[in-house]
PDB file of N, CA and C in Angstrom:
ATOM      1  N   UNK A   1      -3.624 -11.710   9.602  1.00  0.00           N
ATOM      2  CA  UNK A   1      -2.901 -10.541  10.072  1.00  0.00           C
ATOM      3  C   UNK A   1      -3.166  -9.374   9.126  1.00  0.00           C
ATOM      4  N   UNK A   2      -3.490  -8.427   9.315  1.00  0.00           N
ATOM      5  CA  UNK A   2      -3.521  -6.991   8.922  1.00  0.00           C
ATOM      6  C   UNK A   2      -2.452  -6.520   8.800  1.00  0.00           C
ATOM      7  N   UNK A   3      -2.098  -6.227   7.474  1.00  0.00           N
ATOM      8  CA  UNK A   3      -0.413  -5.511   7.145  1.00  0.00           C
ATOM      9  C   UNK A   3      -0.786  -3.770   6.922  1.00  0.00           C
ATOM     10  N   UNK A   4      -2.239  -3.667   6.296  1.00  0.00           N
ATOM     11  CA  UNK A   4      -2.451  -1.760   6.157  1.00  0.00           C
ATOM     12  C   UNK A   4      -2.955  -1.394   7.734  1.00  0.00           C
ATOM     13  N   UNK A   5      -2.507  -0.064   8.003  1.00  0.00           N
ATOM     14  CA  UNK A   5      -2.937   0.715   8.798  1.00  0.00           C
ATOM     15  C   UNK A   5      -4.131   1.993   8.467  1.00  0.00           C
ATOM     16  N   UNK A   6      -3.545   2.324   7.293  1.00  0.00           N
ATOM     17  CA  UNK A   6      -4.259   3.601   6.800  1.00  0.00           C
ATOM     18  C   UNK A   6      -4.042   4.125   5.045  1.00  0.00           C
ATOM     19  N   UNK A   7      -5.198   4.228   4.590  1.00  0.00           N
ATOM     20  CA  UNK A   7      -5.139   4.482   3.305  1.00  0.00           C
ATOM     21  C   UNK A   7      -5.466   6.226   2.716  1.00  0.00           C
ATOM     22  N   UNK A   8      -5.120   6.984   2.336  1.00  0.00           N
ATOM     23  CA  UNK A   8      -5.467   8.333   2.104  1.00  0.00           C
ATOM     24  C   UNK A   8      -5.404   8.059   0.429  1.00  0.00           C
ATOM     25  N   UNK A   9      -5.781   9.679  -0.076  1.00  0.00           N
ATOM     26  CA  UNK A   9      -5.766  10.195  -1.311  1.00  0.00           C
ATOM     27  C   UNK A   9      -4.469  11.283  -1.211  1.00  0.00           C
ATOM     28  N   UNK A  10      -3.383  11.316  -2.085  1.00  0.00           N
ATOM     29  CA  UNK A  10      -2.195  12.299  -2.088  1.00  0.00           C
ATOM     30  C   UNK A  10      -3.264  13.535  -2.856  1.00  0.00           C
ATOM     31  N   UNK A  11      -2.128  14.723  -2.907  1.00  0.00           N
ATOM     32  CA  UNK A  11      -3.234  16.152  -3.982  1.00  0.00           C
ATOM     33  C   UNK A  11      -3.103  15.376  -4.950  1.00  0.00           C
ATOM     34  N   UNK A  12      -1.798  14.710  -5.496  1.00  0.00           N
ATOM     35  CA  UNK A  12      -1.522  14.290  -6.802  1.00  0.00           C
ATOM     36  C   UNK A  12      -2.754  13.066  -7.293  1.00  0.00           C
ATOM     37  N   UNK A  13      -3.137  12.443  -6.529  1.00  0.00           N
ATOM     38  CA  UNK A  13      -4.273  11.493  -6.939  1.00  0.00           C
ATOM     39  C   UNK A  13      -3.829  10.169  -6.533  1.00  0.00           C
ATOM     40  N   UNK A  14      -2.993  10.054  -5.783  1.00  0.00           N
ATOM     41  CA  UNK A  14      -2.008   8.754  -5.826  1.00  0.00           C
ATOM     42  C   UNK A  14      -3.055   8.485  -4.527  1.00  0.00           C
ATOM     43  N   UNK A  15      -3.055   7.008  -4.662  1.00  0.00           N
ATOM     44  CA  UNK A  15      -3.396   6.262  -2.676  1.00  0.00           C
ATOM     45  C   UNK A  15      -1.610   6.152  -2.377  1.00  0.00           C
ATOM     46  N   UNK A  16      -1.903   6.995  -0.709  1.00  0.00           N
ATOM     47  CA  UNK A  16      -0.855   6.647   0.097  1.00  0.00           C
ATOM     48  C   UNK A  16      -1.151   5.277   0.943  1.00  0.00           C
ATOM     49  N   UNK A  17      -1.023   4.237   1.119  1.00  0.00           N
ATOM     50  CA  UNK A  17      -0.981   3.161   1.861  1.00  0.00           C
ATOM     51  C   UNK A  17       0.199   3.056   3.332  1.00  0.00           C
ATOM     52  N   UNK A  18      -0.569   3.161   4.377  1.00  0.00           N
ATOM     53  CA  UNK A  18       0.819   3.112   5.188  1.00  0.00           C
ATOM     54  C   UNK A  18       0.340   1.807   5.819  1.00  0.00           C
ATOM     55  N   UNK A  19       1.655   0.942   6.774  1.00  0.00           N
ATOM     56  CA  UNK A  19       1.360  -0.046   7.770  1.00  0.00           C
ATOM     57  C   UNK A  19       2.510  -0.841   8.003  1.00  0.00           C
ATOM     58  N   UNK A  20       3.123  -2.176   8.100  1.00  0.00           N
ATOM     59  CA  UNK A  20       3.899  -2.417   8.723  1.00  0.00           C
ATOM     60  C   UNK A  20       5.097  -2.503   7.988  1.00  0.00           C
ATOM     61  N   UNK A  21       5.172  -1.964   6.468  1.00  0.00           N
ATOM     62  CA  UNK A  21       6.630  -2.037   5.889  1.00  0.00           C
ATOM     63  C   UNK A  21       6.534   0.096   5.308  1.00  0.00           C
ATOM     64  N   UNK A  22       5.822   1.068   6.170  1.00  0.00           N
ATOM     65  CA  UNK A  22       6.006   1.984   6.122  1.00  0.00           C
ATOM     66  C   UNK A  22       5.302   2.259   4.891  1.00  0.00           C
ATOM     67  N   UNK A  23       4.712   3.375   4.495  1.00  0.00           N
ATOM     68  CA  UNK A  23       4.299   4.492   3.641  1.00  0.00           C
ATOM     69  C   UNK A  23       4.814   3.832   2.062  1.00  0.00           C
ATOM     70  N   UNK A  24       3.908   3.803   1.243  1.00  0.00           N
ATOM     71  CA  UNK A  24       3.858   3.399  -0.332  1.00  0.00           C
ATOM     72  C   UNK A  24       2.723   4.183  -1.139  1.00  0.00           C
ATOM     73  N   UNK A  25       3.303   4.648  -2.262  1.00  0.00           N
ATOM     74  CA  UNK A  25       2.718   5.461  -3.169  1.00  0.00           C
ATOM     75  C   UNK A  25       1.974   5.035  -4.525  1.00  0.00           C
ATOM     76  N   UNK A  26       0.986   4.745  -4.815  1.00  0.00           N
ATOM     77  CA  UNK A  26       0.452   4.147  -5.670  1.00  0.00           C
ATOM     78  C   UNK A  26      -0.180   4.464  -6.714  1.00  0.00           C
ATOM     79  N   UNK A  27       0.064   5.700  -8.073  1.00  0.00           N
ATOM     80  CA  UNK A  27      -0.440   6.177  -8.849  1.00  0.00           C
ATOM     81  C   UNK A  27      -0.681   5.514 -10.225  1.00  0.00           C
ATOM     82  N   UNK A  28      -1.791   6.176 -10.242  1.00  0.00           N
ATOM     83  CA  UNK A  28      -2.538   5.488 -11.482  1.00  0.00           C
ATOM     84  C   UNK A  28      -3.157   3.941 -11.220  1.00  0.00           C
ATOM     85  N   UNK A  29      -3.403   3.214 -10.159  1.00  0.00           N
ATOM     86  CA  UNK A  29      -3.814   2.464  -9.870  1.00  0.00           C
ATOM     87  C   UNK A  29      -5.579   2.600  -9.302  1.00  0.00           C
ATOM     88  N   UNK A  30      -6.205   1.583  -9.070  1.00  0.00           N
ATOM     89  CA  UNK A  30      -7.364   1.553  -8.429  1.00  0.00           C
ATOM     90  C   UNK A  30      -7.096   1.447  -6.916  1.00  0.00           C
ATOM     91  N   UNK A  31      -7.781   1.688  -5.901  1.00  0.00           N
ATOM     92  CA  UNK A  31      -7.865   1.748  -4.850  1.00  0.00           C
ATOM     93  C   UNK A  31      -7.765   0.219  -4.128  1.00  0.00           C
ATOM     94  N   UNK A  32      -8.488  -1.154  -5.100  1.00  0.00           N
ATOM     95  CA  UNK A  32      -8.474  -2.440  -4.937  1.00  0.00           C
ATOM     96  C   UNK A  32      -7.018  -3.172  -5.163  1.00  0.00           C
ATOM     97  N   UNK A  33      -6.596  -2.495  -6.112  1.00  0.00           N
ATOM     98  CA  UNK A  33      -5.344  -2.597  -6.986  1.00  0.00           C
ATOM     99  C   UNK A  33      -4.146  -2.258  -6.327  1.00  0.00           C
ATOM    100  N   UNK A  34      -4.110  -1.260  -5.570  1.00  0.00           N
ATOM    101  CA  UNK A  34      -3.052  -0.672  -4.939  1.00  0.00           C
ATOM    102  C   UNK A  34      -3.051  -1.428  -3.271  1.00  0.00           C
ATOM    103  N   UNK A  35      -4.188  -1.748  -2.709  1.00  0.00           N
ATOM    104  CA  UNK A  35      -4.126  -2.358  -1.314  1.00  0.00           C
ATOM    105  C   UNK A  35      -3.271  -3.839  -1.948  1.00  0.00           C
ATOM    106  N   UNK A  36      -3.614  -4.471  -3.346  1.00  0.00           N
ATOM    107  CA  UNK A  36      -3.247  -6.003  -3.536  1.00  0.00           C
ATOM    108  C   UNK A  36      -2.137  -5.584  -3.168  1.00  0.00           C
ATOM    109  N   UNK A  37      -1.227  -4.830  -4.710  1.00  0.00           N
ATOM    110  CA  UNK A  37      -0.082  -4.716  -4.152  1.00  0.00           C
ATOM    111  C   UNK A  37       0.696  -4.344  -3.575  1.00  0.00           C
ATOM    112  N   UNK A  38       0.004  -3.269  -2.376  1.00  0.00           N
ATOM    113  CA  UNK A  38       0.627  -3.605  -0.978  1.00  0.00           C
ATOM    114  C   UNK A  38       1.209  -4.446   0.190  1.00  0.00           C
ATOM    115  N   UNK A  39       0.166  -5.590   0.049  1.00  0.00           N
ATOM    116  CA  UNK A  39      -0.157  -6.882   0.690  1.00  0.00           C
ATOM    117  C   UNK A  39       1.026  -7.753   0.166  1.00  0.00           C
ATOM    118  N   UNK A  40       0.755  -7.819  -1.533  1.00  0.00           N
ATOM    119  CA  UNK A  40       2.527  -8.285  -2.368  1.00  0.00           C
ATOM    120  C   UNK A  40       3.728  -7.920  -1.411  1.00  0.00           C
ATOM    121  N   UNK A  41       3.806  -6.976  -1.700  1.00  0.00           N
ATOM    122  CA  UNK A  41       5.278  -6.221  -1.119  1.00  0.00           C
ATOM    123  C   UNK A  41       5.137  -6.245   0.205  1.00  0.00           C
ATOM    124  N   UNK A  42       4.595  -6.221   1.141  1.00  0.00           N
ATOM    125  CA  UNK A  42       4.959  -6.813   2.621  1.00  0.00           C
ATOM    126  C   UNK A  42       4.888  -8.455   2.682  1.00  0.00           C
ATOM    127  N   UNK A  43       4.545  -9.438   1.834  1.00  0.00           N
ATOM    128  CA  UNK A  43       4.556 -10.770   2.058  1.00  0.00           C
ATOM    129  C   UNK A  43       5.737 -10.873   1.472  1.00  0.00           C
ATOM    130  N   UNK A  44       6.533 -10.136   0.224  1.00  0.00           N
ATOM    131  CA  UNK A  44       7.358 -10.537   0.062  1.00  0.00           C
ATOM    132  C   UNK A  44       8.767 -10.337   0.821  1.00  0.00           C
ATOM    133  N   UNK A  45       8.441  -9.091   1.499  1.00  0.00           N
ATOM    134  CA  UNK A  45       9.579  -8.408   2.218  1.00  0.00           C
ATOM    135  C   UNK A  45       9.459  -9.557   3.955  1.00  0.00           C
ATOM    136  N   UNK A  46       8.674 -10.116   3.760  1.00  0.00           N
ATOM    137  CA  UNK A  46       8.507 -10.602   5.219  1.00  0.00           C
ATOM    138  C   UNK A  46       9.520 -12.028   5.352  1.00  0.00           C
ATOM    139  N   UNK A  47       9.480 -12.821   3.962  1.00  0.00           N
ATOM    140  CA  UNK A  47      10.247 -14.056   3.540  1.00  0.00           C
ATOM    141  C   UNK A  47      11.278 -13.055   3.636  1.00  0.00           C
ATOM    142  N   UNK A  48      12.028 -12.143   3.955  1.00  0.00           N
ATOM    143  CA  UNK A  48      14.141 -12.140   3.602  1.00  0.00           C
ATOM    144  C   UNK A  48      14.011 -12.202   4.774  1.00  0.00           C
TER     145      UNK A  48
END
């Protein structure tokens, strides 16, 4: 299953990540780095 929808660059430099637990902000991270823990935080939000 695919949890991202869409990944951008903010002005600030941050990846915006959006998809099925909504919009997350990820600064100072790598682009590889920030999809992981995206993927984290919707597997974990999916177990409550």
């Amino acid at each position: 299953m695919r949890y991202i929808t869409a990944i951008r660059i903010t002005f600030q430099g941050a990846y915006a990540i959006t998809g099925v637990i909504g919009e997350r902000q990820y600064f100072g991270y790598t682009k590889r780095k920030a999809i992981t823990l995206y993927n984290q935080e919707t597997k974990k939000s999916k177990r409550r």
